[in-house]
C-alpha atoms as a PDB file:
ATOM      1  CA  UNK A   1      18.109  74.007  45.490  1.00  0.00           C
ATOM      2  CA  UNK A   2      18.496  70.205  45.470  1.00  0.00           C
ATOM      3  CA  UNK A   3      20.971  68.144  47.776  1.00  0.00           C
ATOM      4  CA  UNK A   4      23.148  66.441  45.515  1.00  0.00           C
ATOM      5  CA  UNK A   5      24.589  64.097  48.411  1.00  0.00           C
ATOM      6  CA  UNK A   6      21.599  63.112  49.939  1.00  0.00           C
ATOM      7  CA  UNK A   7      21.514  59.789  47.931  1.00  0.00           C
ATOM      8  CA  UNK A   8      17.313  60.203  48.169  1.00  0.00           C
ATOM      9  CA  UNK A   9      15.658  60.061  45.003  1.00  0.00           C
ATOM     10  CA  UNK A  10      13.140  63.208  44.023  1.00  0.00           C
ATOM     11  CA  UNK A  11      10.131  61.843  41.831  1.00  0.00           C
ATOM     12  CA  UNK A  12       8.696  64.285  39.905  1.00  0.00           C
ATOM     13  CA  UNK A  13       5.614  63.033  38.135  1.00  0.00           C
ATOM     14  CA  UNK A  14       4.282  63.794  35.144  1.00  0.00           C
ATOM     15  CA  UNK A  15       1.476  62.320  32.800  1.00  0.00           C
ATOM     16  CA  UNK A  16       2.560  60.915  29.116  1.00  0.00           C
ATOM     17  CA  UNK A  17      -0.251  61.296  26.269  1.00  0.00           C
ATOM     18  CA  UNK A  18      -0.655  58.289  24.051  1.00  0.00           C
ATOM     19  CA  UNK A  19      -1.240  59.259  20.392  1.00  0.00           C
ATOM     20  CA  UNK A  20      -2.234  56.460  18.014  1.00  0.00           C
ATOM     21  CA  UNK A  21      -3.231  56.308  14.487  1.00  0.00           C
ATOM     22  CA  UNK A  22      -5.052  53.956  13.315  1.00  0.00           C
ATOM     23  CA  UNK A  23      -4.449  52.686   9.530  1.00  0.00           C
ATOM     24  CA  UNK A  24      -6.064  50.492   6.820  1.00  0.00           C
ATOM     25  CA  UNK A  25      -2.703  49.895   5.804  1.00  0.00           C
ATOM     26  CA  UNK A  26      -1.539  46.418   6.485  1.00  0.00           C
ATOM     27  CA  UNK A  27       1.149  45.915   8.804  1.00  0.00           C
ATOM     28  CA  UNK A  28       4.070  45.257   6.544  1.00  0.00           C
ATOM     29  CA  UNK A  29       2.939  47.972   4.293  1.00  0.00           C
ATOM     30  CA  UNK A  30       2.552  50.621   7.361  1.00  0.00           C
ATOM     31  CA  UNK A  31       6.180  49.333   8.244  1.00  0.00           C
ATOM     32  CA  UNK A  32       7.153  50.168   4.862  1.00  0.00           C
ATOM     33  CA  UNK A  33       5.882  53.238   4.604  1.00  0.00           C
ATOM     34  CA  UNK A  34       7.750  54.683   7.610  1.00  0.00           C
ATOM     35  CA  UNK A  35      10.973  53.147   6.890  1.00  0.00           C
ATOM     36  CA  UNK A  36      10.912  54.568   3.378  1.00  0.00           C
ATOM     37  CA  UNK A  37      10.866  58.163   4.977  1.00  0.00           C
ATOM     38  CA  UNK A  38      13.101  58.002   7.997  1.00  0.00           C
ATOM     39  CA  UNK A  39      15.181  54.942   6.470  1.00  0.00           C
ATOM     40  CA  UNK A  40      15.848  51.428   6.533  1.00  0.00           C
ATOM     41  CA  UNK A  41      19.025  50.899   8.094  1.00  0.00           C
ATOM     42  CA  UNK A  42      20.091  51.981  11.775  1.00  0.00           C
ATOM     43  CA  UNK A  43      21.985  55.794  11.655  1.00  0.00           C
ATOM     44  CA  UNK A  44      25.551  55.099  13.871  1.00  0.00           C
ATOM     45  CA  UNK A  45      24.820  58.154  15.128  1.00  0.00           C
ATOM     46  CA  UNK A  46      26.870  57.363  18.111  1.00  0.00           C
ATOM     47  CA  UNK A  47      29.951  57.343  16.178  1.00  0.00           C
ATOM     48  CA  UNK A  48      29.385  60.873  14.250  1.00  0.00           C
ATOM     49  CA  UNK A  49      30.923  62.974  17.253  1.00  0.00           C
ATOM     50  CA  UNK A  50      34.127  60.936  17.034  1.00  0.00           C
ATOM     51  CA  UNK A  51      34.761  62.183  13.247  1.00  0.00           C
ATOM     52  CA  UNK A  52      34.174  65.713  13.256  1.00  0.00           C
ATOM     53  CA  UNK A  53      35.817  67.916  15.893  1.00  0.00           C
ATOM     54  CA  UNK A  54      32.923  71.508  14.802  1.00  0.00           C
ATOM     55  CA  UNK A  55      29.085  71.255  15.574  1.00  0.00           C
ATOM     56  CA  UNK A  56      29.006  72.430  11.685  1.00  0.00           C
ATOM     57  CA  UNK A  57      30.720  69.168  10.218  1.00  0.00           C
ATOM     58  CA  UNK A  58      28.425  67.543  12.659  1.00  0.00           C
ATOM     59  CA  UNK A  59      25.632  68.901  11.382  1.00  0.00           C
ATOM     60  CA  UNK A  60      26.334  68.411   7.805  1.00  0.00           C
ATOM     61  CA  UNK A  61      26.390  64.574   8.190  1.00  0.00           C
ATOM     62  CA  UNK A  62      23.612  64.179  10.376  1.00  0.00           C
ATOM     63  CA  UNK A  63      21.492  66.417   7.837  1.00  0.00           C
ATOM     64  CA  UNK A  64      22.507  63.872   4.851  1.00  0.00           C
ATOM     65  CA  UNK A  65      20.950  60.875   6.970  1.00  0.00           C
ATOM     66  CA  UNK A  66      17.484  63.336   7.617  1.00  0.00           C
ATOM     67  CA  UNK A  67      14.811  61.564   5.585  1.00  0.00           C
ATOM     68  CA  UNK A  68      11.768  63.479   4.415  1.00  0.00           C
ATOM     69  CA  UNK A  69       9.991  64.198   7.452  1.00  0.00           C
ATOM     70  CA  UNK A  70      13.186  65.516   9.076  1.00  0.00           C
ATOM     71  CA  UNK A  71      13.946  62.154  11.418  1.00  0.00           C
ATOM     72  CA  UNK A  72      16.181  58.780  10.952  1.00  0.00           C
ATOM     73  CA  UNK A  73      16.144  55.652  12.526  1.00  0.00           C
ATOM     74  CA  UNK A  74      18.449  54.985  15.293  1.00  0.00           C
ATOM     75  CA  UNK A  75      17.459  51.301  15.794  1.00  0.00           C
ATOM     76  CA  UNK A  76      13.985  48.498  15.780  1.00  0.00           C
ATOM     77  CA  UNK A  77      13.320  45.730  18.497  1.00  0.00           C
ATOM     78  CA  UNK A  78      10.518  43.212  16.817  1.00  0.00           C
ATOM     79  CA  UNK A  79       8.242  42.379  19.855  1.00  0.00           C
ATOM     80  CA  UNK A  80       6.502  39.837  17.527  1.00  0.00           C
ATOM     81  CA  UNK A  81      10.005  37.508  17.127  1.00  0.00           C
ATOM     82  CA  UNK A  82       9.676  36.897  20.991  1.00  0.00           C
ATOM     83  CA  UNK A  83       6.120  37.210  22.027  1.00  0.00           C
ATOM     84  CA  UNK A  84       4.620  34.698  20.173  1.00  0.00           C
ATOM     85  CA  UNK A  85       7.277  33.003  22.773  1.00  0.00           C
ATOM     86  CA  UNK A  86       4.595  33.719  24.946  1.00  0.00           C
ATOM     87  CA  UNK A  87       1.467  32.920  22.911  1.00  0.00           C
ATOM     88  CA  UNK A  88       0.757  36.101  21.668  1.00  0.00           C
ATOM     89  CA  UNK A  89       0.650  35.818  18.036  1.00  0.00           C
ATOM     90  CA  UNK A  90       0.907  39.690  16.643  1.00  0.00           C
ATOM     91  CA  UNK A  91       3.408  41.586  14.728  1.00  0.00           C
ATOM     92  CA  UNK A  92       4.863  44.144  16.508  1.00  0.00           C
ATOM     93  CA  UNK A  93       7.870  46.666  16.172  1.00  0.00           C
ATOM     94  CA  UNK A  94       9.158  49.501  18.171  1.00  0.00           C
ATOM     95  CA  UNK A  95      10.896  52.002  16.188  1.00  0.00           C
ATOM     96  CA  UNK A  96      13.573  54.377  17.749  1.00  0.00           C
ATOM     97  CA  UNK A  97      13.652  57.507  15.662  1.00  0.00           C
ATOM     98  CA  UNK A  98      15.165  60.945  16.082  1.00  0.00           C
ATOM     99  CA  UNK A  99      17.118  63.454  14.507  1.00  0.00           C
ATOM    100  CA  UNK A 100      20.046  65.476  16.776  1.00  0.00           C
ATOM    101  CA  UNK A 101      19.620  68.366  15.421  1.00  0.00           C
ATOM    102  CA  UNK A 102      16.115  68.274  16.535  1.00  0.00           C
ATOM    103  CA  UNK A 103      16.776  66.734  19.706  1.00  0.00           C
ATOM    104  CA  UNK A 104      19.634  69.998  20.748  1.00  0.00           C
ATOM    105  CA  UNK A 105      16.661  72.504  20.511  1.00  0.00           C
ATOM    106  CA  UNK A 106      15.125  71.189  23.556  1.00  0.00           C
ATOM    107  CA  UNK A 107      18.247  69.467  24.965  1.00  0.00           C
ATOM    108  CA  UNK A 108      20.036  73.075  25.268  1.00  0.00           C
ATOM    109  CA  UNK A 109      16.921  74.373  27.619  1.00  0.00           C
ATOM    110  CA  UNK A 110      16.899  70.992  30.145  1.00  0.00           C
ATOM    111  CA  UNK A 111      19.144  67.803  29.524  1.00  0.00           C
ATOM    112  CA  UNK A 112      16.910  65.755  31.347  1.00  0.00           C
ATOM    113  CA  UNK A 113      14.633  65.959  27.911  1.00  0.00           C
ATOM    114  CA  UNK A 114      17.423  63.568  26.382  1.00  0.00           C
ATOM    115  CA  UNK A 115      15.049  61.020  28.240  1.00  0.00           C
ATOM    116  CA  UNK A 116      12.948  61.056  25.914  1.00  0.00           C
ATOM    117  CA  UNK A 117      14.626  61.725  22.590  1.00  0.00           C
ATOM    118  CA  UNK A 118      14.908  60.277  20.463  1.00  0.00           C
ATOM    119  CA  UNK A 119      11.663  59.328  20.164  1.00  0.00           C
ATOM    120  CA  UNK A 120       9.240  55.864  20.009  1.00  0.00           C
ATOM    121  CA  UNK A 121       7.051  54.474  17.727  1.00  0.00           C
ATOM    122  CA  UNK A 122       5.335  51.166  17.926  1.00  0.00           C
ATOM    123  CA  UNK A 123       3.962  49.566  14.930  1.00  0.00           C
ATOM    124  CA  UNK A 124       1.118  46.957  15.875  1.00  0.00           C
ATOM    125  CA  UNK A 125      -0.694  44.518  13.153  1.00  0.00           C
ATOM    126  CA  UNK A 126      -4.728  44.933  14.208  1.00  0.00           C
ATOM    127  CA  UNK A 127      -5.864  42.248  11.680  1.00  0.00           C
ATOM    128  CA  UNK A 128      -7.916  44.206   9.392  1.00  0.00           C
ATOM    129  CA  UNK A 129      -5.333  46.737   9.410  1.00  0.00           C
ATOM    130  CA  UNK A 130      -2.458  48.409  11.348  1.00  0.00           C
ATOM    131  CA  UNK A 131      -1.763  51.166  14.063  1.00  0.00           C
ATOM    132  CA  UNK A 132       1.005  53.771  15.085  1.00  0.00           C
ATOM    133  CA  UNK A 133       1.201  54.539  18.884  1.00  0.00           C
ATOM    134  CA  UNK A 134       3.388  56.899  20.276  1.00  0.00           C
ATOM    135  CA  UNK A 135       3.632  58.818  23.655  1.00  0.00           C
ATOM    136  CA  UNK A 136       3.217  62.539  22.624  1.00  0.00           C
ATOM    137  CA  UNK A 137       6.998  64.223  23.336  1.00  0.00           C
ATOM    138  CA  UNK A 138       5.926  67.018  24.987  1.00  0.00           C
ATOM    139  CA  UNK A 139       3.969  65.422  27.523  1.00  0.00           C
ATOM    140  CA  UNK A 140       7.107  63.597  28.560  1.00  0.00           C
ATOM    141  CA  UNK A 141       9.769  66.370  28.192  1.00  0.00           C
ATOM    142  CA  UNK A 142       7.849  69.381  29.989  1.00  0.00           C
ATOM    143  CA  UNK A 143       7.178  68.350  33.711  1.00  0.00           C
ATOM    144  CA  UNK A 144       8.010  71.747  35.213  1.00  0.00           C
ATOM    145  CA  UNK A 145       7.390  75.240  33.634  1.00  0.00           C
ATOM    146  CA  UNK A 146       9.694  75.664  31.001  1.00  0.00           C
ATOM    147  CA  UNK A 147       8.412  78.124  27.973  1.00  0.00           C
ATOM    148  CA  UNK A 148      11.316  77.518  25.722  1.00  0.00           C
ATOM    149  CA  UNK A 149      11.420  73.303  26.008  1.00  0.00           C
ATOM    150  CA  UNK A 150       7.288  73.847  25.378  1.00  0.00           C
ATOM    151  CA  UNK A 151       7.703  75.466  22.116  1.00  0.00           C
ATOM    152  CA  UNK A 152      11.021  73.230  20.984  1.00  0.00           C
ATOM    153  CA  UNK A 153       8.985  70.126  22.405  1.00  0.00           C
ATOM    154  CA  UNK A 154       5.678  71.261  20.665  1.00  0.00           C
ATOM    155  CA  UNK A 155       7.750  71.532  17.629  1.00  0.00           C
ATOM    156  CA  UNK A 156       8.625  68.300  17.932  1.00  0.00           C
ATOM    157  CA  UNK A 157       5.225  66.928  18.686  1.00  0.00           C
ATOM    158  CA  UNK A 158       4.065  68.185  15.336  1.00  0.00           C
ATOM    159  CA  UNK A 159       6.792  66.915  12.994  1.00  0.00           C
ATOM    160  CA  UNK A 160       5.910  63.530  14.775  1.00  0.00           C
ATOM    161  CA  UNK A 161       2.157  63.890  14.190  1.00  0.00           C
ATOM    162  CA  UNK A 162       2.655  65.127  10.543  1.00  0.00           C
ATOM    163  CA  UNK A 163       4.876  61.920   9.712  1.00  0.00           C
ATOM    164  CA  UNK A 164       2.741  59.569  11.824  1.00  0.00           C
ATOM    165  CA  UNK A 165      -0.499  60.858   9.540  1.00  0.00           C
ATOM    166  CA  UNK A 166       1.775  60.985   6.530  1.00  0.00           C
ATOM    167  CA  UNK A 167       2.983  56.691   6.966  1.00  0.00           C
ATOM    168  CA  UNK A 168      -0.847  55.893   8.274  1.00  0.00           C
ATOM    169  CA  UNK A 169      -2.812  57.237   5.487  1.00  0.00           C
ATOM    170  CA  UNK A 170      -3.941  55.558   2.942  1.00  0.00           C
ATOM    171  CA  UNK A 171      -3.915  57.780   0.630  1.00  0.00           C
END
């Protein structure tokens, strides 16, 4: 049982896995592609709780934001407006992306998973194409046995995987 007023920290490590995805898809287009599924404007998804008192109205209006592959987006930071700052000339965006009613299933077996949802993408330009790099969810949400966060977090890994191979390919 942990002290709570101990005021030491406990580190628990754990090790992320980096997925990425190469494309032939040019940047813009690969930044296209994934907007047009999970959308192109920010969700306010912090403001949904404050209009519906019942997890069901809650649910309903989250679900009508729920693009194809089941996520939205939450919010973008464009690395490439402030690095070239710096002298590195690249596009570059980090998506946040999520969906709550994903996020609950794993939430509702250890809080401390809300660390790592929603989720990150990061959208590089590679010159002759384009690339999709995310840390697998899993690998950050499980760091101590937990069966029923593994499957919800597994879950999760593969509706990431299946939208990341979905935006990527050129097909």
């Amino acid at each position: 049982m942990p002290t709570f007023d101990s005021g030491e920290p406990r580190y628990i490590p754990f090790d992320g896995v980096r997925v990425r995805y190469d494309s032939a898809k040019g940047y813009d287009e690969l930044v296209a592609a994934l907007l047009a599924d999970i959308g192109e404007r920010p969700v306010p998804i912090d403001e949904f709780p404050k209009a519906f008192n019942t997890w069901d109205a809650y649910e309903q209006k989250v679900q009508s934001y729920v693009g194809p592959s089941g996520f939205m987006l939450f919010s973008l930071f464009n690395h490439g407006g402030w690095i070239t700052k710096a002298g590195i000339d690249r596009k570059v965006l980090r998506v946040i992306l999520g969906n709550p009613l994903i996020a609950i299933t794993m939430l509702r077996h250890d809080v401390t998973a809300g660390l790592f949802a929603p989720v990150e993408v990061l959208i590089a330009d590679e010159g002759s194409g384009s690339s999709l790099t995310y840390v697998k969810p899993s690998s950050l949400m499980v760091v101590q046995p937990n069966p029923e966060l593994l499957s919800a977090a597994e879950a999760l890994d593969a509706k990431l995987a299946a939208l990341a191979a979905k935006v990527t390919s050129s097909a």
